[in-house]
PDB file of N, CA and C in Angstrom:
ATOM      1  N   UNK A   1     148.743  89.192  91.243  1.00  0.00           N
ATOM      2  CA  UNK A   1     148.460  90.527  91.736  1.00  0.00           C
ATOM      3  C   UNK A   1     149.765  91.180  92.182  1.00  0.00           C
ATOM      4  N   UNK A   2     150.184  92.271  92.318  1.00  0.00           N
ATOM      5  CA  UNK A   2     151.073  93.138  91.939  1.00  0.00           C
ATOM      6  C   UNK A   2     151.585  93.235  93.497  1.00  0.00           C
ATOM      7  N   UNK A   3     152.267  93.330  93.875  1.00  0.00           N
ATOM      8  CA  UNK A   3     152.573  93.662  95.315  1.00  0.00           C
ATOM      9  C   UNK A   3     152.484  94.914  96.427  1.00  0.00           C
ATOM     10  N   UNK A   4     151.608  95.418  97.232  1.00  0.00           N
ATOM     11  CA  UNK A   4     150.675  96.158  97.449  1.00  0.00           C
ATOM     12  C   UNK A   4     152.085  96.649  98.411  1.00  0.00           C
ATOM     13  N   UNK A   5     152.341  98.215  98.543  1.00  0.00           N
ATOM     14  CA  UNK A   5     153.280  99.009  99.410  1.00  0.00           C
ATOM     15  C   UNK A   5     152.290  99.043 100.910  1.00  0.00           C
ATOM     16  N   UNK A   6     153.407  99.091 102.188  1.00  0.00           N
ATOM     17  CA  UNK A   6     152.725  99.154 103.188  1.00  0.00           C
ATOM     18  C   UNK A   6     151.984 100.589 103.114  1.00  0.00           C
ATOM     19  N   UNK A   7     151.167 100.977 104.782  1.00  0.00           N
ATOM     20  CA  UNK A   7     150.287 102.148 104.770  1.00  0.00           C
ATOM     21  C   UNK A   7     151.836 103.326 104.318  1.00  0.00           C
ATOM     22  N   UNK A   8     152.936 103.206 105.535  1.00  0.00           N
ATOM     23  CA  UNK A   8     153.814 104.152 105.334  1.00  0.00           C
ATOM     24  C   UNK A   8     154.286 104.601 104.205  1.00  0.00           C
ATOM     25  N   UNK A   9     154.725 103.375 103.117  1.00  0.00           N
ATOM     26  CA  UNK A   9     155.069 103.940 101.952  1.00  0.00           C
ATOM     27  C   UNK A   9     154.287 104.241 100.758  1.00  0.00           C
ATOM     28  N   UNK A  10     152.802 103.813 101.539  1.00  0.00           N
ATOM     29  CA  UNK A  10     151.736 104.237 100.601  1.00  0.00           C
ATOM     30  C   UNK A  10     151.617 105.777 100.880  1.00  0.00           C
ATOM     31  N   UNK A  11     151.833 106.236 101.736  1.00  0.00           N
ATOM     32  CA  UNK A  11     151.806 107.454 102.188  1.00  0.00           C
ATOM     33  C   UNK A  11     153.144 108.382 101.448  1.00  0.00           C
ATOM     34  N   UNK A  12     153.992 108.001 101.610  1.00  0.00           N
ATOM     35  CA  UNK A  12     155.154 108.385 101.179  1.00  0.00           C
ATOM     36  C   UNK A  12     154.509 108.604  99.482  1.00  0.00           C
ATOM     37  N   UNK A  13     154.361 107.828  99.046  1.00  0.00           N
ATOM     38  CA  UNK A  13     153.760 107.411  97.712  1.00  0.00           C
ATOM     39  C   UNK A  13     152.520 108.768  97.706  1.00  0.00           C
ATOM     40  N   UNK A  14     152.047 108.951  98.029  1.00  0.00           N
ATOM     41  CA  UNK A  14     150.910 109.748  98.067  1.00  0.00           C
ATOM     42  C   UNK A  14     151.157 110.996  98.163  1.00  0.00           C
ATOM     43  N   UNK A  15     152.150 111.008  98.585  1.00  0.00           N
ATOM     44  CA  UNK A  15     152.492 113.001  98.801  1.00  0.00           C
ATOM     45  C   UNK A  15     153.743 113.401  97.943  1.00  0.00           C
ATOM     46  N   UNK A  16     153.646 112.406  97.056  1.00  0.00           N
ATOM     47  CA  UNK A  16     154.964 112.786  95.668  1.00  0.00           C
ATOM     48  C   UNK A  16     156.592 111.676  95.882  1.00  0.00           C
ATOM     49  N   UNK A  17     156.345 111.067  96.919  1.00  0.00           N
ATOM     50  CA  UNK A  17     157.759 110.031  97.184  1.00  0.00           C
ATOM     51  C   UNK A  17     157.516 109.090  95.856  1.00  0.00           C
ATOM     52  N   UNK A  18     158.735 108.569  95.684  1.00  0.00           N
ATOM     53  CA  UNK A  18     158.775 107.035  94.789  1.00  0.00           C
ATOM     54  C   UNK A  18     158.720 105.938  95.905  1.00  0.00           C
ATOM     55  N   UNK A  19     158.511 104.750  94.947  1.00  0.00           N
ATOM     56  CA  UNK A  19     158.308 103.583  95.819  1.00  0.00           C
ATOM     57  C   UNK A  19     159.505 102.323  95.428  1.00  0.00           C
ATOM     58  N   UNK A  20     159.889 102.367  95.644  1.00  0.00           N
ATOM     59  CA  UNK A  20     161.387 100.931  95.661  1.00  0.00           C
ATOM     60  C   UNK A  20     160.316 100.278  94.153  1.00  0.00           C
ATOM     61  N   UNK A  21     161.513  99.792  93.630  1.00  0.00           N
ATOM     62  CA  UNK A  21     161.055  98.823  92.155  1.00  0.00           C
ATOM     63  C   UNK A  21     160.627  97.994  92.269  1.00  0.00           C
ATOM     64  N   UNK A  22     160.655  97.050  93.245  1.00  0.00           N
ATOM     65  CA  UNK A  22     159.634  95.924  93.623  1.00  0.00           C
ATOM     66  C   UNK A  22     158.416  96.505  93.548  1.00  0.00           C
ATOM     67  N   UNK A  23     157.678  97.842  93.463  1.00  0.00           N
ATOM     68  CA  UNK A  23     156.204  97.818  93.511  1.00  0.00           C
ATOM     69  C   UNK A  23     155.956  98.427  92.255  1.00  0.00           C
ATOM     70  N   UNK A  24     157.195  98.473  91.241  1.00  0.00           N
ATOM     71  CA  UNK A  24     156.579  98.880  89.469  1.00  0.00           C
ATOM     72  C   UNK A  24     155.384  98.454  89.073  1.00  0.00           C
ATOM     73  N   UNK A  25     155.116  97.191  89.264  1.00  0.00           N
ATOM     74  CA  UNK A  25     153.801  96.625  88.681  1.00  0.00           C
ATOM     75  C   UNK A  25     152.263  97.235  89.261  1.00  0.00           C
ATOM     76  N   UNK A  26     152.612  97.532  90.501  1.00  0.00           N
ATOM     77  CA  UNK A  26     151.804  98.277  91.449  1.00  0.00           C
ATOM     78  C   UNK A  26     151.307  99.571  90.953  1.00  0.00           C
ATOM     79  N   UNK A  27     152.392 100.858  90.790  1.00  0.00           N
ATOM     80  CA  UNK A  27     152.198 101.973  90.188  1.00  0.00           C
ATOM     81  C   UNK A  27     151.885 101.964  88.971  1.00  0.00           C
ATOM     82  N   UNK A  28     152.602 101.080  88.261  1.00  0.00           N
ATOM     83  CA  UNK A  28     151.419 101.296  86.849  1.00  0.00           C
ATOM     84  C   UNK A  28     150.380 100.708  86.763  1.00  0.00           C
ATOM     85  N   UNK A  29     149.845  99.883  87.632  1.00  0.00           N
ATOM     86  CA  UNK A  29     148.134  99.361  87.841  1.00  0.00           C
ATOM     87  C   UNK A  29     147.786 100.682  88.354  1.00  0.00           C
ATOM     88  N   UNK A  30     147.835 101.231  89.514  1.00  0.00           N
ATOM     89  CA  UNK A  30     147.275 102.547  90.128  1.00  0.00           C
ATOM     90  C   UNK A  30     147.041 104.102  89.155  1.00  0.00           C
ATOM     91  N   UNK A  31     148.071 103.950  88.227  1.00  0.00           N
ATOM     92  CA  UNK A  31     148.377 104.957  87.489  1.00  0.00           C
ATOM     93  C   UNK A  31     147.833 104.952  85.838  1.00  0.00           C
ATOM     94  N   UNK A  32     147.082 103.796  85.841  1.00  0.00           N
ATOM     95  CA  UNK A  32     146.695 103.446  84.609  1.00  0.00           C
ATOM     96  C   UNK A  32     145.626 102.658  84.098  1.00  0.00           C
ATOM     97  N   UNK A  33     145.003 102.057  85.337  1.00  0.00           N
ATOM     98  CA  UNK A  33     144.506 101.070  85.234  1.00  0.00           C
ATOM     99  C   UNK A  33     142.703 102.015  85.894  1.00  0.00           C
ATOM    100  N   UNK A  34     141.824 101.239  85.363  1.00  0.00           N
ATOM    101  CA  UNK A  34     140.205 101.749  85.571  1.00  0.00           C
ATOM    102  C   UNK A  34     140.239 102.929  87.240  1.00  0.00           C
ATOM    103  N   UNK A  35     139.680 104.069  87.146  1.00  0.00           N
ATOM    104  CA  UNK A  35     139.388 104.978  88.081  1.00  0.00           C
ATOM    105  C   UNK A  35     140.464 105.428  89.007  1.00  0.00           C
ATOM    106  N   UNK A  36     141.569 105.670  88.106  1.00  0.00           N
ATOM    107  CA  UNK A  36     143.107 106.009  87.899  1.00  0.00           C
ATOM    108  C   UNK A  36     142.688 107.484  88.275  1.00  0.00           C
ATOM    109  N   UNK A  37     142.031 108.465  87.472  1.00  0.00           N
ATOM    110  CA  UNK A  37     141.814 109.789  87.955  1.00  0.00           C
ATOM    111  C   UNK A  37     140.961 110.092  89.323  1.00  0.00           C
ATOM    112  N   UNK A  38     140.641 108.886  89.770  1.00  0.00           N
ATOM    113  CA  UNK A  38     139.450 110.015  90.830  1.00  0.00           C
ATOM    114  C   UNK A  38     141.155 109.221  92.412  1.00  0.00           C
ATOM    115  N   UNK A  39     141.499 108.152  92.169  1.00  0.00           N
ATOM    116  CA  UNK A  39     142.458 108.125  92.647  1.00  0.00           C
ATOM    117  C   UNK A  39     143.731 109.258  92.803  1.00  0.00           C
ATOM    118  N   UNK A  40     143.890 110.031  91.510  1.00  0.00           N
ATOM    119  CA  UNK A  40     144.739 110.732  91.710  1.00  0.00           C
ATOM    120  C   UNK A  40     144.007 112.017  92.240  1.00  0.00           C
ATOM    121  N   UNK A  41     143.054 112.335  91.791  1.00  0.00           N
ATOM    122  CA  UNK A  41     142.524 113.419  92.798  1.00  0.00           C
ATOM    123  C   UNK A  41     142.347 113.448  94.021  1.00  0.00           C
ATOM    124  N   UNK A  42     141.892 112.302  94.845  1.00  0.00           N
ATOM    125  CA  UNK A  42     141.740 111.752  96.140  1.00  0.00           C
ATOM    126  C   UNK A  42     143.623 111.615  97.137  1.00  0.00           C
ATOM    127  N   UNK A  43     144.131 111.643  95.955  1.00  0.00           N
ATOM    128  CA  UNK A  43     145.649 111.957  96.829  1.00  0.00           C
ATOM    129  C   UNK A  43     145.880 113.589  96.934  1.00  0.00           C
ATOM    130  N   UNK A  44     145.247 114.267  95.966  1.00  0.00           N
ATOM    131  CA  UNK A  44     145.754 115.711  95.642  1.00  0.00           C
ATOM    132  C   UNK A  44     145.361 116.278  96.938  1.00  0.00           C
ATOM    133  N   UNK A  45     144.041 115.815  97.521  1.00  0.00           N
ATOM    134  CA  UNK A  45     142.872 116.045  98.422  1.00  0.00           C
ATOM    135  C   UNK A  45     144.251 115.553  99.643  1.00  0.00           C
ATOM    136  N   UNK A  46     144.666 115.066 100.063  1.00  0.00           N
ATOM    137  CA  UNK A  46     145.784 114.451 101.290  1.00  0.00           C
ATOM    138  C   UNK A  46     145.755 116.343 101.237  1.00  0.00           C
ATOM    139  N   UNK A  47     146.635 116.869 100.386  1.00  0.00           N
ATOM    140  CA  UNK A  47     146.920 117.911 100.632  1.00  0.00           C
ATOM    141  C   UNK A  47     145.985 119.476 101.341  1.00  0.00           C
ATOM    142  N   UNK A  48     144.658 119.125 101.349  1.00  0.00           N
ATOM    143  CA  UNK A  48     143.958 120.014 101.740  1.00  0.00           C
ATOM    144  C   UNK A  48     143.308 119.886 102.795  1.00  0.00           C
ATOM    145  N   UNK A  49     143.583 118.416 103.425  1.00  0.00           N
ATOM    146  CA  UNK A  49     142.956 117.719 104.696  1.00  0.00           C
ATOM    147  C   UNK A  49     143.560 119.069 105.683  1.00  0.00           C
ATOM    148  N   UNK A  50     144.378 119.218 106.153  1.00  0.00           N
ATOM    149  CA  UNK A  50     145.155 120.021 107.572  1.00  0.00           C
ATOM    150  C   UNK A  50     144.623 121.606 107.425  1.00  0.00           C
ATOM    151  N   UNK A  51     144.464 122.148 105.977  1.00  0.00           N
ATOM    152  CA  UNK A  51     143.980 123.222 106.565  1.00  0.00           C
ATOM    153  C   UNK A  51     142.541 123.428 106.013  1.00  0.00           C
ATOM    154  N   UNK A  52     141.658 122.254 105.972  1.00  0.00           N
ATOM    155  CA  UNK A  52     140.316 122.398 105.873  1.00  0.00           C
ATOM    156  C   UNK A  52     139.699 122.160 107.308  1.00  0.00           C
ATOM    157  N   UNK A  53     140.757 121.171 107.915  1.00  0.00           N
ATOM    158  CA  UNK A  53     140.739 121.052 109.472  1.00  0.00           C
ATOM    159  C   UNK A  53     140.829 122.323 110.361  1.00  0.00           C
ATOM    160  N   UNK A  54     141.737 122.888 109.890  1.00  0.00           N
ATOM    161  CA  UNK A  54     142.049 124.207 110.289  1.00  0.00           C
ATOM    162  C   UNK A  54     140.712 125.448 110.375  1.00  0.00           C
ATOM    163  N   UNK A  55     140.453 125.384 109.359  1.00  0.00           N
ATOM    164  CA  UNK A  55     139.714 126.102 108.859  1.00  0.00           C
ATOM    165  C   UNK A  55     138.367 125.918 109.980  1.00  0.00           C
ATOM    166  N   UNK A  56     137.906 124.270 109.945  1.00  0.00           N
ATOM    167  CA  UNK A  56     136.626 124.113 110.825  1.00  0.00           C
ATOM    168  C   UNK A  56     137.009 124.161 112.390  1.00  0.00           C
ATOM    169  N   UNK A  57     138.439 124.486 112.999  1.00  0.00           N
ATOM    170  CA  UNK A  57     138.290 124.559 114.220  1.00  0.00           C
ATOM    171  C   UNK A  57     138.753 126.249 114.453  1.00  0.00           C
ATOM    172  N   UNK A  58     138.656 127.164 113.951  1.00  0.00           N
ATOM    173  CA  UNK A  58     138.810 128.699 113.850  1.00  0.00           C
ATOM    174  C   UNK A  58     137.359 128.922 114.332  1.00  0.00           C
ATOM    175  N   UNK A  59     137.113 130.167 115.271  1.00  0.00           N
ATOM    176  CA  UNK A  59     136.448 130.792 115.555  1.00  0.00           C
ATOM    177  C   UNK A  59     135.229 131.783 114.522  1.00  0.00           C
ATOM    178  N   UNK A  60     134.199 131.467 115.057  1.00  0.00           N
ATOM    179  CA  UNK A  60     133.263 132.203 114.349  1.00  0.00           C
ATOM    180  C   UNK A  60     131.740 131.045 113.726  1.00  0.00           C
ATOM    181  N   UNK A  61     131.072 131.654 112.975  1.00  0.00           N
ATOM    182  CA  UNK A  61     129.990 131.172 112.616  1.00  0.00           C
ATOM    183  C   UNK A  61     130.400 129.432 111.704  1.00  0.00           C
ATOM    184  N   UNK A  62     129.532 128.924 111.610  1.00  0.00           N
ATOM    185  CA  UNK A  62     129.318 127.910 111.428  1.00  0.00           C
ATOM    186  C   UNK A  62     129.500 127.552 109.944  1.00  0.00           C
ATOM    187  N   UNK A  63     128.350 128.273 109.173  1.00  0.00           N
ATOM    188  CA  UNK A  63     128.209 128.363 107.992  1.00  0.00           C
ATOM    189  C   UNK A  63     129.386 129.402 107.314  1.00  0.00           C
ATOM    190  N   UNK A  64     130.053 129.931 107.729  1.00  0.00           N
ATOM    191  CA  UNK A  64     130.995 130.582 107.412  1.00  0.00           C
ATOM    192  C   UNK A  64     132.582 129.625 107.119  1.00  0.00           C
ATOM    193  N   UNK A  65     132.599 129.091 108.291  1.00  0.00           N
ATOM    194  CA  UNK A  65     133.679 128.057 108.379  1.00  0.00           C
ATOM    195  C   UNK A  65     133.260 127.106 106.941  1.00  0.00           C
ATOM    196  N   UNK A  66     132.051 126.350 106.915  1.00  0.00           N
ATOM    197  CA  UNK A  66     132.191 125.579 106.084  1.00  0.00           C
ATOM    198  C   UNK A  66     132.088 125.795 104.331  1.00  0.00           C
ATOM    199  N   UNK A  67     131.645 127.462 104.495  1.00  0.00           N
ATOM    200  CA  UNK A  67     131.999 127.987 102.884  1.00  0.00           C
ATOM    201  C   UNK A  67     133.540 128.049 102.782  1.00  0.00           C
ATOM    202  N   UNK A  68     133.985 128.723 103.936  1.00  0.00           N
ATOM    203  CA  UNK A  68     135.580 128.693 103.728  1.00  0.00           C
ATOM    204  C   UNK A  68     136.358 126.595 103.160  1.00  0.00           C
ATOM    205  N   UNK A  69     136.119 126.224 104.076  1.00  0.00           N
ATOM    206  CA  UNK A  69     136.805 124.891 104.032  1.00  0.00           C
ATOM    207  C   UNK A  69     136.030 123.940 102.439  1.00  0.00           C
ATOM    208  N   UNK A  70     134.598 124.606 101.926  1.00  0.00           N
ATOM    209  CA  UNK A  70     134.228 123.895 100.786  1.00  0.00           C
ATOM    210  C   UNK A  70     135.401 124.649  99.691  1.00  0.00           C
ATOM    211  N   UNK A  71     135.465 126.009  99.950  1.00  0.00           N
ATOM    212  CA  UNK A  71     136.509 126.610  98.891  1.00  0.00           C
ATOM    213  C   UNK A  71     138.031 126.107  98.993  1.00  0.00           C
ATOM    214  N   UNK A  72     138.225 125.682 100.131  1.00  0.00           N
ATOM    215  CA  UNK A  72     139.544 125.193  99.847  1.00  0.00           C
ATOM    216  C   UNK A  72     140.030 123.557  99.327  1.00  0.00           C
ATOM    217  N   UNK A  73     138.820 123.009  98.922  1.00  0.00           N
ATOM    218  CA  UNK A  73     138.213 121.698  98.800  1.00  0.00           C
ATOM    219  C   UNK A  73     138.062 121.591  97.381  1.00  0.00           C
ATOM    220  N   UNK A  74     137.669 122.877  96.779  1.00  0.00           N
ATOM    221  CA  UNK A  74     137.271 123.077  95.220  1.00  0.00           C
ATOM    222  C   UNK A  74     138.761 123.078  94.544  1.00  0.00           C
ATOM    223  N   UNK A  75     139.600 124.000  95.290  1.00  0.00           N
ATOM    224  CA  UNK A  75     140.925 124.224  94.567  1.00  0.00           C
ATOM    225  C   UNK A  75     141.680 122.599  94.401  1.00  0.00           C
ATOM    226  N   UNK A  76     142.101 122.100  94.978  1.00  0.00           N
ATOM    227  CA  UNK A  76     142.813 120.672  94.887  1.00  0.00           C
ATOM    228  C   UNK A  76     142.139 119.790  94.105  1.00  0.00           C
ATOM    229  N   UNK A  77     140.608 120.046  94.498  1.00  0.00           N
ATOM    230  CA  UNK A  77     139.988 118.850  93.714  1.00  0.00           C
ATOM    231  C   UNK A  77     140.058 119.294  91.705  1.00  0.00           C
ATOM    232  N   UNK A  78     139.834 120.914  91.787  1.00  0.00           N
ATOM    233  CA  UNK A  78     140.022 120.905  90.171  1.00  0.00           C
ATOM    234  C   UNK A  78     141.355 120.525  89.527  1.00  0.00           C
ATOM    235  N   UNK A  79     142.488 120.908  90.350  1.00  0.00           N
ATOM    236  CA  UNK A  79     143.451 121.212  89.500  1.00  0.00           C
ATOM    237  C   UNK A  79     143.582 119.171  89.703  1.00  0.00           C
ATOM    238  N   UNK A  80     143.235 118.169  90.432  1.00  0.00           N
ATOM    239  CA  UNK A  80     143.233 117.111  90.227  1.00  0.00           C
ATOM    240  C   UNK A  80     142.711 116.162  88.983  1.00  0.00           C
ATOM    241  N   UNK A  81     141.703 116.896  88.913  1.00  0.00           N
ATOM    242  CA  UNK A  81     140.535 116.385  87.652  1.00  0.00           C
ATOM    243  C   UNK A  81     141.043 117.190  86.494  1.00  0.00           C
ATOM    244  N   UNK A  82     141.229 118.664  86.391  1.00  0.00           N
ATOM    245  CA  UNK A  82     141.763 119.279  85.098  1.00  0.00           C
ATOM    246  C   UNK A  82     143.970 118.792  84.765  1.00  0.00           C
ATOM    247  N   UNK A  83     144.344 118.562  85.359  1.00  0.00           N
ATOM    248  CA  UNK A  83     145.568 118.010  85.058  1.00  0.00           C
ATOM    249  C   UNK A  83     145.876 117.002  85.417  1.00  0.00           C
ATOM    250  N   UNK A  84     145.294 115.624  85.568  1.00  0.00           N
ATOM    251  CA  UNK A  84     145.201 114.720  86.037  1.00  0.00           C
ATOM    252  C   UNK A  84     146.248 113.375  85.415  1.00  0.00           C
ATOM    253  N   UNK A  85     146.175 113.962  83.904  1.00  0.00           N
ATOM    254  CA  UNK A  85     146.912 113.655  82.589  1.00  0.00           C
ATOM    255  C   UNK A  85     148.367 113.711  83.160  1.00  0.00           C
ATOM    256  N   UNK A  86     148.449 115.318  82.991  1.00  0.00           N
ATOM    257  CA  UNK A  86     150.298 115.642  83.354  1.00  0.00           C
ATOM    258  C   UNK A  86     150.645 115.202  84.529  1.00  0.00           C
ATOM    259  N   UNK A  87     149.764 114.997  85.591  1.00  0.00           N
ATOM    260  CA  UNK A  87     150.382 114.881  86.856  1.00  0.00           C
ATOM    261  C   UNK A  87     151.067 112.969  87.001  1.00  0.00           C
ATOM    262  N   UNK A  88     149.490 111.999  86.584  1.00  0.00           N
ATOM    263  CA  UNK A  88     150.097 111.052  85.906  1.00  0.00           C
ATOM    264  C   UNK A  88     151.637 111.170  84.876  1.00  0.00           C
ATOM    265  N   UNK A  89     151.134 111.256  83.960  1.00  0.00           N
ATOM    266  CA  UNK A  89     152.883 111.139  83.283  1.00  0.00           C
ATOM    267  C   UNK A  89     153.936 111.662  84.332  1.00  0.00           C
ATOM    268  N   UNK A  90     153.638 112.823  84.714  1.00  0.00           N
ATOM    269  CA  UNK A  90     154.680 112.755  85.515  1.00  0.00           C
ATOM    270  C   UNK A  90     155.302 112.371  86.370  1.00  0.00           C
ATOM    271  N   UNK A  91     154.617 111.031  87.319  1.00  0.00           N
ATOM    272  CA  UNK A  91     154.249 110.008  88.300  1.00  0.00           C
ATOM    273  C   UNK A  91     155.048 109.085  87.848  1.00  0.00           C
ATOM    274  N   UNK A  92     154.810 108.456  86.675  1.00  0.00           N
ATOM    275  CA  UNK A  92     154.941 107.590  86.006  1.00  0.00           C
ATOM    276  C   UNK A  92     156.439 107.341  85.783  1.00  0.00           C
ATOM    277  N   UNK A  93     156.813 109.091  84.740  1.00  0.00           N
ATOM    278  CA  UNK A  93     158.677 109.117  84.935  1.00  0.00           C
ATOM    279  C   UNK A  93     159.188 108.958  86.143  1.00  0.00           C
ATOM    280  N   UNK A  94     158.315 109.782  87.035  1.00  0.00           N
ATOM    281  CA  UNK A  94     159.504 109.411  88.425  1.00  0.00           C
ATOM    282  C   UNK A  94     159.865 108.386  88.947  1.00  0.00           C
ATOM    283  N   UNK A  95     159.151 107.279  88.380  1.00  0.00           N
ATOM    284  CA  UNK A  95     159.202 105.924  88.915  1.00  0.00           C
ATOM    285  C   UNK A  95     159.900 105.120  87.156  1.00  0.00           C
ATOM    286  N   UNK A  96     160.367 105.717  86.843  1.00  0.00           N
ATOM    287  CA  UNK A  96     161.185 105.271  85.757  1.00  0.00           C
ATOM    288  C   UNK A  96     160.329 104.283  84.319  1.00  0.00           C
ATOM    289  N   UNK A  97     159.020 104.572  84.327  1.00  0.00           N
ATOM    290  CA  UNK A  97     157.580 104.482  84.250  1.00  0.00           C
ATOM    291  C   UNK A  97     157.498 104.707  82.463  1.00  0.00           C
ATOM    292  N   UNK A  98     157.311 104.663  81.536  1.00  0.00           N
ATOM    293  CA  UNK A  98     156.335 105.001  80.585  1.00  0.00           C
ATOM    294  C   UNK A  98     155.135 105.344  80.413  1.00  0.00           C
ATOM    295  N   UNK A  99     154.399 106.808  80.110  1.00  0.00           N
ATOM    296  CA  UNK A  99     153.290 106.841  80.439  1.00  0.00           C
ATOM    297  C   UNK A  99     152.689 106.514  79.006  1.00  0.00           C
ATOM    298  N   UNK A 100     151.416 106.049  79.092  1.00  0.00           N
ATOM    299  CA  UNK A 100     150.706 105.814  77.889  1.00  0.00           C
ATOM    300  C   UNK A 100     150.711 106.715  77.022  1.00  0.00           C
ATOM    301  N   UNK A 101     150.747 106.190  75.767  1.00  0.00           N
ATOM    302  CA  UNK A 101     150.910 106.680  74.626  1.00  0.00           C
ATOM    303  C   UNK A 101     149.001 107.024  73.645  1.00  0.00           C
ATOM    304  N   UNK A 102     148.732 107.991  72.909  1.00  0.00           N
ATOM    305  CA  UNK A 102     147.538 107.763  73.024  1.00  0.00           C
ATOM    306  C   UNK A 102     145.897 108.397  73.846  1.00  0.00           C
ATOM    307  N   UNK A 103     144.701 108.549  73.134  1.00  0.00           N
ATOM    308  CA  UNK A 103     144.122 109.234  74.110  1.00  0.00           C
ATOM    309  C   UNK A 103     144.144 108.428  74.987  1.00  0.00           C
ATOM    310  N   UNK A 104     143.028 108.678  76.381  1.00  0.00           N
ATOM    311  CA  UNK A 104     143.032 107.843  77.450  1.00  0.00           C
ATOM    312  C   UNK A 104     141.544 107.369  77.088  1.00  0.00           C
ATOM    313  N   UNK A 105     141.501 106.425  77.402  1.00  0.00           N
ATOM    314  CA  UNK A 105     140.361 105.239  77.183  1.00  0.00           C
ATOM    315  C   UNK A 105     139.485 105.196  78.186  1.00  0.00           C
ATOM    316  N   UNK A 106     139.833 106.082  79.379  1.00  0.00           N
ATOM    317  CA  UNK A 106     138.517 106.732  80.369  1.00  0.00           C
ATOM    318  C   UNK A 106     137.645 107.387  79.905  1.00  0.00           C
TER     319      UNK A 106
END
């Protein structure tokens, strides 16, 4: 089994950092390997946590807040699932990576 990055540099890892070459085997299991896309969407989502938070502690109605914070929930999550492809490959180079060649077998 591949050698797993701590929480910090999983984090680092998660918001666009590289990870030291000792965890190559790691990123291309994560980046390639079975339910690879809902993973990469679920990081895209890191990014919409603070102001969906935001959003539910602002003043006003209830149901209002949470149409706002579902819409800002929709944006990250599509462009995760509709470019999920490029964002991989591009993951992949930054970590000095080959991305698969080929459709994807998901």
């Amino acid at each position: 089994m591949a050698e797993r990055p701590s929480l910090g540099l999983w984090f680092r890892y998660a918001v666009g950092g590289t990870l030291p070459d000792r965890y190559d085997e790691w990123v291309l299991h994560d980046l390639t390997g079975p339910d690879w896309r809902i993973r990469e969407a679920g990081r895209i989502m890191l990014f919409a946590v603070i102001p969906i938070i935001g959003l539910m502690l602002l003043p006003g109605p209830l149901e209002i807040r949470i149409y706002c914070a579902l819409f800002v929930t929709i944006g990250p999550l599509f462009v995760g699932l509709a470019y999920g492809d490029e964002l991989r490959d591009r993951r992949l180079r930054q970590h000095g990576l080959l991305p698969p060649s080929g459709p994807d077998p998901d």
